[in-house]
Every structure is written in structure tokens, then in C-alpha cells.
N, C-alpha and C. Protein backbone atom coordinates (compact mmCIF):
# COMPACT_ATOMS: atom_id res chain seq x y z
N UNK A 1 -51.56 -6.84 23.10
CA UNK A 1 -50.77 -5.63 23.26
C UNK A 1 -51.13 -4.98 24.60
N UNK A 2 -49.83 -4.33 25.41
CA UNK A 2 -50.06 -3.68 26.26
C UNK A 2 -50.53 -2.58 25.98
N UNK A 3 -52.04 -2.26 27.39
CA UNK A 3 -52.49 -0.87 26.87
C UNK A 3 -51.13 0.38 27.62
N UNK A 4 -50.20 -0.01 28.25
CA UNK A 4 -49.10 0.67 28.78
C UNK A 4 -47.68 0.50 27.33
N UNK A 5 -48.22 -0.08 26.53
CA UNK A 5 -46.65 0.10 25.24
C UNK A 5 -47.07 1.54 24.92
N UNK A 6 -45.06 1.92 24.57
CA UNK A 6 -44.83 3.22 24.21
C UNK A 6 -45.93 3.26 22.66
N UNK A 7 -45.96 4.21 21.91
CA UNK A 7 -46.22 4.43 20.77
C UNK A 7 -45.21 4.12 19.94
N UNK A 8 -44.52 4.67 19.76
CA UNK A 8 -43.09 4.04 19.00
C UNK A 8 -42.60 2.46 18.81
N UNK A 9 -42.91 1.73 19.63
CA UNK A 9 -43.13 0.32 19.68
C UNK A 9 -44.30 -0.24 19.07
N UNK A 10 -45.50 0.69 19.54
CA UNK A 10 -46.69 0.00 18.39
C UNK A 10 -45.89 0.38 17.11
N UNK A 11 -45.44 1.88 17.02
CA UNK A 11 -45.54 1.98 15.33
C UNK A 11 -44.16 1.40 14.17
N UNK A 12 -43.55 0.79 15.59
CA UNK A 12 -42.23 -0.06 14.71
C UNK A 12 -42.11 -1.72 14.84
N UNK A 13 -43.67 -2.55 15.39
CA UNK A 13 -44.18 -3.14 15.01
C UNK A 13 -45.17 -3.15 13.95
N UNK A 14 -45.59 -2.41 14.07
CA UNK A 14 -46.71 -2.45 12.57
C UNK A 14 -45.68 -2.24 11.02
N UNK A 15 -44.23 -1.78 11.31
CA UNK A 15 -43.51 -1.99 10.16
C UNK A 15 -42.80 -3.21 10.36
N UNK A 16 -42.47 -3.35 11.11
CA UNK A 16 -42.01 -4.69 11.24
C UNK A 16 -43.29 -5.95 10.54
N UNK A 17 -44.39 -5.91 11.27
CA UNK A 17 -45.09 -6.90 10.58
C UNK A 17 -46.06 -6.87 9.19
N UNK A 18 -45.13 -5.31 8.69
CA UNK A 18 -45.39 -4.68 6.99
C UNK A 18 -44.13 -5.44 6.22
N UNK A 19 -43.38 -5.99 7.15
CA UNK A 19 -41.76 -6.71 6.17
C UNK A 19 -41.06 -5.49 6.29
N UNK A 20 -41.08 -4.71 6.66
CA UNK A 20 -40.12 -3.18 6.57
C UNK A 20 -38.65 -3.84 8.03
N UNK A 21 -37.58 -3.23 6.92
CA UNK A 21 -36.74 -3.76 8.39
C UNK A 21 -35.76 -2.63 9.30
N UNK A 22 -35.31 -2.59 9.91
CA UNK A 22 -34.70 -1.94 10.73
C UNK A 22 -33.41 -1.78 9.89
N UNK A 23 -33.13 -0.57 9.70
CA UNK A 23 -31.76 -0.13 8.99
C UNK A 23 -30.92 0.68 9.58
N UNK A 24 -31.36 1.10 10.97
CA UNK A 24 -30.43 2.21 11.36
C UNK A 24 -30.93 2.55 12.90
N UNK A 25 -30.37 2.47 13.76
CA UNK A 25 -30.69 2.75 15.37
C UNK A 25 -29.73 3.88 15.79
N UNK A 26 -29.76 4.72 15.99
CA UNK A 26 -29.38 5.77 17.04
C UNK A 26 -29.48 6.24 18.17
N UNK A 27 -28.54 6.42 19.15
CA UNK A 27 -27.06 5.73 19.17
C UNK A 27 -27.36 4.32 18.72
N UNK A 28 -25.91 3.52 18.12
CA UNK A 28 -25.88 2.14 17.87
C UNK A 28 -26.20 1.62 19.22
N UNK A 29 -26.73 0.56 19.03
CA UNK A 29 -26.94 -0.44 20.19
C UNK A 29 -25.67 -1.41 20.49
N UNK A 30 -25.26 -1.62 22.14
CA UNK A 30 -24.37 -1.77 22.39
C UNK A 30 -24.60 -2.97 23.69
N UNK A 31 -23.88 -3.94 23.73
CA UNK A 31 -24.25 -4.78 24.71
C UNK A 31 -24.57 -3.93 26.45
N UNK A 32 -23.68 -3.31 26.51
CA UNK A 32 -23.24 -2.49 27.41
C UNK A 32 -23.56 -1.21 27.42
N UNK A 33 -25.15 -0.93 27.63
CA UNK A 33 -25.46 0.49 27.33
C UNK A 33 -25.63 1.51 28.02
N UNK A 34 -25.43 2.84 28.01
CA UNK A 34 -25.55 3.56 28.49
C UNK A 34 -27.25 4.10 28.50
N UNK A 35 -27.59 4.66 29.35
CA UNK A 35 -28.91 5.37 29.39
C UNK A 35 -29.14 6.67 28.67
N UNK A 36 -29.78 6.63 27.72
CA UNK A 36 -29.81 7.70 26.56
C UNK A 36 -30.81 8.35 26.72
N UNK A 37 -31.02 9.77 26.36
CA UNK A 37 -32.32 10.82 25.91
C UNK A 37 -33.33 10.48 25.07
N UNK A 38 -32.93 10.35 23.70
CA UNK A 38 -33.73 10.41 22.63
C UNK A 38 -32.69 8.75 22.01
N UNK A 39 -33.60 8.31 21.37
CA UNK A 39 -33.49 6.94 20.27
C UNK A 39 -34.31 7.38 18.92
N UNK A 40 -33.14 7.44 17.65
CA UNK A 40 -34.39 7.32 16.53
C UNK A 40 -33.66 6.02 15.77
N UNK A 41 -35.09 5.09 15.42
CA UNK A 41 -34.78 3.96 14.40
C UNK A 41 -35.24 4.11 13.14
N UNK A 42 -34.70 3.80 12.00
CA UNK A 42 -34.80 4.40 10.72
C UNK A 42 -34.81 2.62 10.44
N UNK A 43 -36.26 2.92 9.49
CA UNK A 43 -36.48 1.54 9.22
C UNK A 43 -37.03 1.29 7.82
N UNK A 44 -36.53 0.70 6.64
CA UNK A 44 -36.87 0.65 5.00
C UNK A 44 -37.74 0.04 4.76
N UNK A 45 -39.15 -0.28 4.30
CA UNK A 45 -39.87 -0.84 3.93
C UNK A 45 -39.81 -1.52 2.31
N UNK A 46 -40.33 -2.38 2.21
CA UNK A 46 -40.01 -3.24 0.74
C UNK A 46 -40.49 -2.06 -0.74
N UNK A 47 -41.46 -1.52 -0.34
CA UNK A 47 -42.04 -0.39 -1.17
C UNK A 47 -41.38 0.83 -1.38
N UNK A 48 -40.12 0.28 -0.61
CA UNK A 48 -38.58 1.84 -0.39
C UNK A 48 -38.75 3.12 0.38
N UNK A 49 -39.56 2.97 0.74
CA UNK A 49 -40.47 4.04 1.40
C UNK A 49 -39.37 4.10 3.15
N UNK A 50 -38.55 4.95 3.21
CA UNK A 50 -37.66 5.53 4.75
C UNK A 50 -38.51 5.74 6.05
N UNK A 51 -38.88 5.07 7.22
CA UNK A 51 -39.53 5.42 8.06
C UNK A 51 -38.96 5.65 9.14
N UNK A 52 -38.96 6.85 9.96
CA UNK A 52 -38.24 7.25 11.19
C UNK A 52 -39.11 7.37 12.37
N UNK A 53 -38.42 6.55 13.48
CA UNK A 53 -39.25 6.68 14.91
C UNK A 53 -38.79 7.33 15.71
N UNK A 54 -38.65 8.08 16.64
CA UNK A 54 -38.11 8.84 17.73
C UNK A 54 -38.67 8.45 18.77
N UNK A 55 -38.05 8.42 20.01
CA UNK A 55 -38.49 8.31 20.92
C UNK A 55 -37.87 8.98 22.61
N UNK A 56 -38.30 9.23 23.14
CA UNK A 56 -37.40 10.11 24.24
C UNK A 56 -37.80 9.52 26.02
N UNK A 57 -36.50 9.43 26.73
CA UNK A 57 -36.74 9.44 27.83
C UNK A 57 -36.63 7.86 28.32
N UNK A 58 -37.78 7.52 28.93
CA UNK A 58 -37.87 6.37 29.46
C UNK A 58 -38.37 5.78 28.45
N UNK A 59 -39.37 6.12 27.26
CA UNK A 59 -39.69 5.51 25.83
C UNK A 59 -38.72 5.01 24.94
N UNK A 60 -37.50 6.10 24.88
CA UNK A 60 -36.23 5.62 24.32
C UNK A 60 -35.73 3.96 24.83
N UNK A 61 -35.48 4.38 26.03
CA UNK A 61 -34.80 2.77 26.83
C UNK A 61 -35.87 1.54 26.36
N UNK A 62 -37.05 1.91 26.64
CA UNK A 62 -37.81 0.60 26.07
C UNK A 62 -37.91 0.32 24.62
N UNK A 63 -37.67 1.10 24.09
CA UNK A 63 -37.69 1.05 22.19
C UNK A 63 -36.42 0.63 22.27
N UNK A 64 -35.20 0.51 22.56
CA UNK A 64 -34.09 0.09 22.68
C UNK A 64 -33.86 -0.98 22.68
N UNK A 65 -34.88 -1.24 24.06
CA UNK A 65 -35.00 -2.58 24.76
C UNK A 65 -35.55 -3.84 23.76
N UNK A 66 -36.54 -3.02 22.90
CA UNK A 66 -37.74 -3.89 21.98
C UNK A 66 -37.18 -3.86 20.92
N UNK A 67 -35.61 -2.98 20.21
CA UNK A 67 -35.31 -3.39 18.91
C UNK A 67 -34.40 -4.12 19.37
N UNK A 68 -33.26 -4.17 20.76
CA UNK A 68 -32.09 -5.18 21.19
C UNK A 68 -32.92 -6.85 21.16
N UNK A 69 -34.03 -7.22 21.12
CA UNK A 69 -34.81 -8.04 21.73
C UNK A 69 -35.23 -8.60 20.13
N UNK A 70 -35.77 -7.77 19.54
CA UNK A 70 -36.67 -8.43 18.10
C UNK A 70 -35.41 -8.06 16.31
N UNK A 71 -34.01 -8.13 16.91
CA UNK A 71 -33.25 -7.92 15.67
C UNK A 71 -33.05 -9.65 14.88
């Protein structure tokens, strides 16, 4: 792991490699994207348990980047 990854990327890998999956990205992800403020991914875990990430700025684009990349 990079000691330069956002936080939001550590913490939507560690659900990711809990089996929890990605249920919801805001804005939708789009081949053709625009440069956004804020990103939140809403992600379900097997235990049903709703987990929400936010992220803002230049963190957003790379959390973007890292859920367009690992769907």
C-alpha cells in the first residue's frame, strides 16, 4: 500500500476484501467524466450492514478512479 493512498480507498478496500460490494457511486460513473467535488460510494456488506464513503476534491477523482478500475 501506498503511504500517499487517499483514506477512502484504504477504507473501501478493507470492505471490499470483507466481501462487502459496491452498491451505489455518486455521481454514477461514466466513461466520459466530468471532474467532480465530492464522490460518495455506498457499499453492502454480507452481514447487511450499509457502508458510506465520501470523499472530496482530488480524493474524489482517485476514489473514482479506484472504483472505475476494481468493479
Amino acid at each position: 500500500m501506498l503511504s500517499s493512498e487517499f483514506n477512502s480507498i484504504s477504507e473501501l478496500k478493507k470492505l471490499l476484501d470483507a466481501n462487502c460490494k459496491i452498491e451505489k457511486v455518486q455521481p454514477p460513473i461514466f466513461a466520459s467524466d466530468t471532474e467532480v467535488n465530492i464522490v460518495i460510494v455506498t457499499a453492502v456488506c454480507p452481514d447487511g450492514k450499509i457502508q458510506t464513503i465520501k470523499a472530496y476534491r482530488e480524493e474524489a477523482v482517485a476514489l473514482r478512479e479506484f472504483v472505475r478500475t476494481h468493479r
